[in-house]
N, C-alpha and C. Protein backbone atom coordinates (compact mmCIF):
# COMPACT_ATOMS: atom_id res chain seq x y z
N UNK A 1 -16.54 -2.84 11.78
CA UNK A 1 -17.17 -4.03 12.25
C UNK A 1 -17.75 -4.75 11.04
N UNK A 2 -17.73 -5.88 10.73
CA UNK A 2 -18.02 -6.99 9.95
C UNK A 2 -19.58 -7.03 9.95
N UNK A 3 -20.34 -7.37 8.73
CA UNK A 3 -22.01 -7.95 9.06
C UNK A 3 -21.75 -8.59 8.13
N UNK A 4 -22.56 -10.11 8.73
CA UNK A 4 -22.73 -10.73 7.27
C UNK A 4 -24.33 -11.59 7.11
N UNK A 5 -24.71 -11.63 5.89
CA UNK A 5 -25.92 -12.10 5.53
C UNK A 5 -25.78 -13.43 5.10
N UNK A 6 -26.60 -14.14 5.95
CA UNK A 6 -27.11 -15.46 5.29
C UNK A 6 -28.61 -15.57 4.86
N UNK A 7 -29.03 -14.90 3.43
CA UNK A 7 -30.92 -15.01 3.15
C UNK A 7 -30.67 -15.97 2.45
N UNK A 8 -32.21 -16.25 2.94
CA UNK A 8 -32.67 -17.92 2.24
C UNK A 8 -34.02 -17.81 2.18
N UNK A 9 -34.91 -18.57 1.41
CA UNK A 9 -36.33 -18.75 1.25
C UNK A 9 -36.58 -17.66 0.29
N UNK A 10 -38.13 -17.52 0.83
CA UNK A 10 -38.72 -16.36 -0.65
C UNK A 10 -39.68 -17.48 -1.87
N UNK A 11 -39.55 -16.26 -2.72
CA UNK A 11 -39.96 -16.83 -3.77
C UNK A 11 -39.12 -17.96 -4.52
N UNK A 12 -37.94 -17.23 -5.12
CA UNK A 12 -36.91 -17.89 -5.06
C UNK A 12 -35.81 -19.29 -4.51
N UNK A 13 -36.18 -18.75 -3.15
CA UNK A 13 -35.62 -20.34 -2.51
C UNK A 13 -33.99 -20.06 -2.84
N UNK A 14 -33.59 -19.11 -3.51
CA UNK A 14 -32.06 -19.00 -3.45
C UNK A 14 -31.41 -18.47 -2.35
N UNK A 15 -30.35 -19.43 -2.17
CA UNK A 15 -29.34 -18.98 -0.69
C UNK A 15 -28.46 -17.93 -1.29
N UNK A 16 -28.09 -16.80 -0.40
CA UNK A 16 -27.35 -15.52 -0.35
C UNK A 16 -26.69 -15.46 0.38
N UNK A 17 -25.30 -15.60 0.41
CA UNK A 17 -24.39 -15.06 1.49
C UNK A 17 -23.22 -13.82 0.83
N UNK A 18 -23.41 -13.22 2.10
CA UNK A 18 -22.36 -11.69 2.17
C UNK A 18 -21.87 -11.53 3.05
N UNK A 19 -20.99 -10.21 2.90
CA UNK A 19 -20.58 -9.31 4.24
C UNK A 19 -20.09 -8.56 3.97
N UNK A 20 -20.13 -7.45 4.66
CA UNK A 20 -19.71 -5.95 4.90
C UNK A 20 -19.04 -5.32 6.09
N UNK A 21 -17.61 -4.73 5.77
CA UNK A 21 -17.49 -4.06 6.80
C UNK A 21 -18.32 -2.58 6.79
N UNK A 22 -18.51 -2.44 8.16
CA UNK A 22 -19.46 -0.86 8.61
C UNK A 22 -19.00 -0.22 8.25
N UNK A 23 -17.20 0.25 8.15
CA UNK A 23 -16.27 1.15 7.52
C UNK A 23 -16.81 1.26 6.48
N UNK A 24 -16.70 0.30 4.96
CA UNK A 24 -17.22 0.51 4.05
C UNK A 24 -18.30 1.39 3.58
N UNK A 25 -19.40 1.79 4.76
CA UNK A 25 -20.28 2.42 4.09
C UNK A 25 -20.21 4.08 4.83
N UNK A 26 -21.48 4.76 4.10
CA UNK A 26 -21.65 5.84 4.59
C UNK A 26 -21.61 6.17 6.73
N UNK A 27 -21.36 7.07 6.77
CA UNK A 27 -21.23 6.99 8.43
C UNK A 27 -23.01 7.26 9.02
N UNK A 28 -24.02 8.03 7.87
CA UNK A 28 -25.30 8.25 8.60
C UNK A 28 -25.45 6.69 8.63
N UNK A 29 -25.30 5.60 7.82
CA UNK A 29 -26.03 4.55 7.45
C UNK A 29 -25.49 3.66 8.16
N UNK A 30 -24.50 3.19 8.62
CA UNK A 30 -23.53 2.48 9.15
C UNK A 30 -24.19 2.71 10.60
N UNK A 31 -24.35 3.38 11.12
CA UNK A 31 -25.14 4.25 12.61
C UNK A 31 -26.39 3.56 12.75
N UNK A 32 -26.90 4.24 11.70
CA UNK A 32 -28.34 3.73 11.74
C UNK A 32 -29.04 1.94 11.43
N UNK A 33 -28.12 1.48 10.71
CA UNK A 33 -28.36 0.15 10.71
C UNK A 33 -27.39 -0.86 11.99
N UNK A 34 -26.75 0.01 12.36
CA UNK A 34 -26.49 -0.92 13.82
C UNK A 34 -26.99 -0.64 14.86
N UNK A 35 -27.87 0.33 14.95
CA UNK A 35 -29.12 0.87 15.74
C UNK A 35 -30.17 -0.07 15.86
N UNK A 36 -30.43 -0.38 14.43
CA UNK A 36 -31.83 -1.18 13.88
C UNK A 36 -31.43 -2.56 14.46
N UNK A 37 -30.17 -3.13 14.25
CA UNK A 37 -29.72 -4.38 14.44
C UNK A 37 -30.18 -4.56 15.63
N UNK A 38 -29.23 -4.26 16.46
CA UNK A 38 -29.26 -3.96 18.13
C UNK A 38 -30.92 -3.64 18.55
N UNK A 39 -31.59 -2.48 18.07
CA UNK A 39 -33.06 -2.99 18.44
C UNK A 39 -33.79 -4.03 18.22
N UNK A 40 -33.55 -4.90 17.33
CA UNK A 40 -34.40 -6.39 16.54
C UNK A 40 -33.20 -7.21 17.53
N UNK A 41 -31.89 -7.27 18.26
CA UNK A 41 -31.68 -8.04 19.04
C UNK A 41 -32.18 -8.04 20.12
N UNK A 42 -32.35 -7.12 20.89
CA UNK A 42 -33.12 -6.72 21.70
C UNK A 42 -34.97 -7.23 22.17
N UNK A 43 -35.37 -7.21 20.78
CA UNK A 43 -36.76 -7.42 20.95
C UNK A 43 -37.11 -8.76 20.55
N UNK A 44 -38.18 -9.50 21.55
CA UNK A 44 -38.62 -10.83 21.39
C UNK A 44 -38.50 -11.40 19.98
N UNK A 45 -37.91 -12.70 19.32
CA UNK A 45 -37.89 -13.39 17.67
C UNK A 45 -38.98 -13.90 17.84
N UNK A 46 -40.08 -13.58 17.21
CA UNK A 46 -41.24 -14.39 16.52
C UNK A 46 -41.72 -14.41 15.15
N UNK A 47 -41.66 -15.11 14.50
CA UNK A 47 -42.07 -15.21 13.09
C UNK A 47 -43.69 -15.57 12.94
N UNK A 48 -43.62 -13.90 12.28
CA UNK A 48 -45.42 -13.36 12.13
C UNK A 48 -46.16 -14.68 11.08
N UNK A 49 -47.34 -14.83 11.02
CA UNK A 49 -47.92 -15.64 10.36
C UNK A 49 -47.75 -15.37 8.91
N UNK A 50 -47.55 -16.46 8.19
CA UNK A 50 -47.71 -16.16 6.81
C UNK A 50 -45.74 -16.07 6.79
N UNK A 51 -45.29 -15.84 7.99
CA UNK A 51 -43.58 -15.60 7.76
C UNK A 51 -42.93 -16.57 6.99
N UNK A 52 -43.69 -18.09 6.64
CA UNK A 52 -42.82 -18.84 6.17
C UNK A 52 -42.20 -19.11 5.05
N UNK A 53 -43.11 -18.56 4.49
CA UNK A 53 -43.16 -18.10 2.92
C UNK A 53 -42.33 -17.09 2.25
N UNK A 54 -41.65 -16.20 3.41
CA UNK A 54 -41.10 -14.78 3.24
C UNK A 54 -39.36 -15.44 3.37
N UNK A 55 -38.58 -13.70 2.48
CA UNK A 55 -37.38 -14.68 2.75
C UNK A 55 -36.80 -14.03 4.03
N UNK A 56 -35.80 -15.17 4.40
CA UNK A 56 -35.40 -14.98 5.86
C UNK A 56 -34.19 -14.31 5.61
N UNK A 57 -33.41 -13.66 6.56
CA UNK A 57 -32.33 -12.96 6.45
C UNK A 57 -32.01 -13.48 8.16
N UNK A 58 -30.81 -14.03 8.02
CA UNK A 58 -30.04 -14.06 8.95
C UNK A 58 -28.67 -13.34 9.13
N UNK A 59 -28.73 -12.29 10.20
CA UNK A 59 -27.14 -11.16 9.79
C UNK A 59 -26.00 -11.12 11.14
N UNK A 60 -25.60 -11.76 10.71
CA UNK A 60 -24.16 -11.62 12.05
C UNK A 60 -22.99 -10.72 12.39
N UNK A 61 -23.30 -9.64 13.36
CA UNK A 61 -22.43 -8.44 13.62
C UNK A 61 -21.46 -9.22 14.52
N UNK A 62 -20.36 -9.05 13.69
CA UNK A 62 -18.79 -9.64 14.31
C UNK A 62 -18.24 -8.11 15.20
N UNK A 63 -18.39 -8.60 16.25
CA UNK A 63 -18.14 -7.19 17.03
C UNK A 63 -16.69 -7.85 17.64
N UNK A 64 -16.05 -6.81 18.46
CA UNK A 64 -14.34 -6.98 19.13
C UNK A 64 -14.46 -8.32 20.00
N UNK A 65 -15.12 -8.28 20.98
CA UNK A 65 -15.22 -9.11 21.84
C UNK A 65 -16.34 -10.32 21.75
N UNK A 66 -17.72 -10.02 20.37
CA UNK A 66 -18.47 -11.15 20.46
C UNK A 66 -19.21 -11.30 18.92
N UNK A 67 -19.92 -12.17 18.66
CA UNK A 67 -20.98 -12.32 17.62
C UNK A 67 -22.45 -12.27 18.06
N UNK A 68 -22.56 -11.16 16.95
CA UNK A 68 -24.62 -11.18 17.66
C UNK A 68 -25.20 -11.49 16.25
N UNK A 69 -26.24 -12.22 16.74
CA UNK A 69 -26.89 -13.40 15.68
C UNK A 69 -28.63 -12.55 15.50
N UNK A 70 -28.88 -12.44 14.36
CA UNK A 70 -30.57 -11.90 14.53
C UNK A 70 -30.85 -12.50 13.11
N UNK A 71 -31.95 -12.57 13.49
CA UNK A 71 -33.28 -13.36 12.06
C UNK A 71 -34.36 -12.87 12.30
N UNK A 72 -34.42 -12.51 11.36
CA UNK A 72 -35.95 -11.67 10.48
C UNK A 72 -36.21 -12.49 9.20
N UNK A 73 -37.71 -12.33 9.14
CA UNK A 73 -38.30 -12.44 8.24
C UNK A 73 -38.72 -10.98 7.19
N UNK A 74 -38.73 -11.22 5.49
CA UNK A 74 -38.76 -9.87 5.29
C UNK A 74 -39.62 -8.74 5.64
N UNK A 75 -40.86 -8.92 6.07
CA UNK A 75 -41.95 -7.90 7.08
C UNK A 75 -41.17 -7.06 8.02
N UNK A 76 -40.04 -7.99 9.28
CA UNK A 76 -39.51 -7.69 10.28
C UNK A 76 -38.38 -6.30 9.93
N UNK A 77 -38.08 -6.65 8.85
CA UNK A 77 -37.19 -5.36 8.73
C UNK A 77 -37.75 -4.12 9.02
N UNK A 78 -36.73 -3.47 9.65
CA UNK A 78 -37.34 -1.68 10.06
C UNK A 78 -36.45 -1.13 8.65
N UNK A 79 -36.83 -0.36 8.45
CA UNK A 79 -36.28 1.03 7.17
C UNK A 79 -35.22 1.40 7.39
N UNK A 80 -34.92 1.04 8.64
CA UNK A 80 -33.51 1.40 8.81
C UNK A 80 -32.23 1.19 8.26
N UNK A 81 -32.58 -0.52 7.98
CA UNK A 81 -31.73 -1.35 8.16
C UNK A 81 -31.62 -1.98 6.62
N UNK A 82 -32.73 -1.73 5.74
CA UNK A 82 -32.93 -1.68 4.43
C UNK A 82 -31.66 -2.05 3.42
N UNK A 83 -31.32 -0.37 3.86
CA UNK A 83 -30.10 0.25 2.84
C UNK A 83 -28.60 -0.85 2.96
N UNK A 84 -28.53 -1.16 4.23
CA UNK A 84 -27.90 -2.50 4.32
C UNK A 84 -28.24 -3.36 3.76
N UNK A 85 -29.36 -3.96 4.03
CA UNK A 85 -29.81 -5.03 3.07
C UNK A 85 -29.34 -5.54 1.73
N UNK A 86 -29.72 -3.75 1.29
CA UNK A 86 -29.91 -3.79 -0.23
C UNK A 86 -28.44 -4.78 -0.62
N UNK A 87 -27.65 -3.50 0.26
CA UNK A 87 -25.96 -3.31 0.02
C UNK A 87 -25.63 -5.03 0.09
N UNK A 88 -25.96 -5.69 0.97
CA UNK A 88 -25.30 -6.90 1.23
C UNK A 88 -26.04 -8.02 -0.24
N UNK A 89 -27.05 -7.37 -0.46
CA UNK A 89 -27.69 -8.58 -1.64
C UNK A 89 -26.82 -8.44 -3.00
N UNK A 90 -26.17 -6.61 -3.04
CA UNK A 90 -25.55 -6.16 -4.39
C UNK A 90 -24.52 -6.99 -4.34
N UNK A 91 -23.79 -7.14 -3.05
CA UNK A 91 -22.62 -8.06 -3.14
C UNK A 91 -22.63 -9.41 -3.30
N UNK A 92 -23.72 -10.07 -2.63
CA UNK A 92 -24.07 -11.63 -3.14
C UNK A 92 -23.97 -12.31 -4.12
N UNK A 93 -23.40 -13.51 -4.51
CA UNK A 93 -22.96 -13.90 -5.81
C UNK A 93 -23.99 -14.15 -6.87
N UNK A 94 -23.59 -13.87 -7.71
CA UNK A 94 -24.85 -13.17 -8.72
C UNK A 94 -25.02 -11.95 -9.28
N UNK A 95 -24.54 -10.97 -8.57
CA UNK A 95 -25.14 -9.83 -8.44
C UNK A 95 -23.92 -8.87 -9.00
């Protein structure tokens, strides 16, 4: 399955785009960050105070039959979902 990152804002203010297939990575991690995904889709989007300032990560899981859309701010991330993160910023141009 496909994820891809659109971060923006921050300190920086630089736009990031990526993507990863889930294949690509480890199988604990791949599990666990579409766990994390799927729970932050799941749970109400509100951007905590002070969020505006933070950078945003927008990540789109291209699944068989649909696209699921989630945005976080960087606070919102669970630990889970991190190691993805990281992975999708190493690939971002620049990097």
């Amino acid at each position: 399955m496909l994820v891809s990152l659109e971060r923006t804002g921050g300190f920086t203010g630089r736009r990031v785009t990526s993507s990863i297939d889930t294949d690509d990575l480890p199988a604990p991690q791949a599990t666990e960050a579409l766990q994390a995904l799927d729970a932050l889709a799941s749970a109400p989007s509100a951007i905590p105070p002070g969020g505006a300032s933070q950078p945003r990560y927008r990540l789109t899981v291209h699944r068989a039959s649909s696209q699921q859309v989630i945005e976080v701010v960087e606070s919102q991330v669970p630990a889970a979902l991190r190691p993805l993160l990281a992975e999708l910023m190493r690939r971002g141009p620049g990097h």
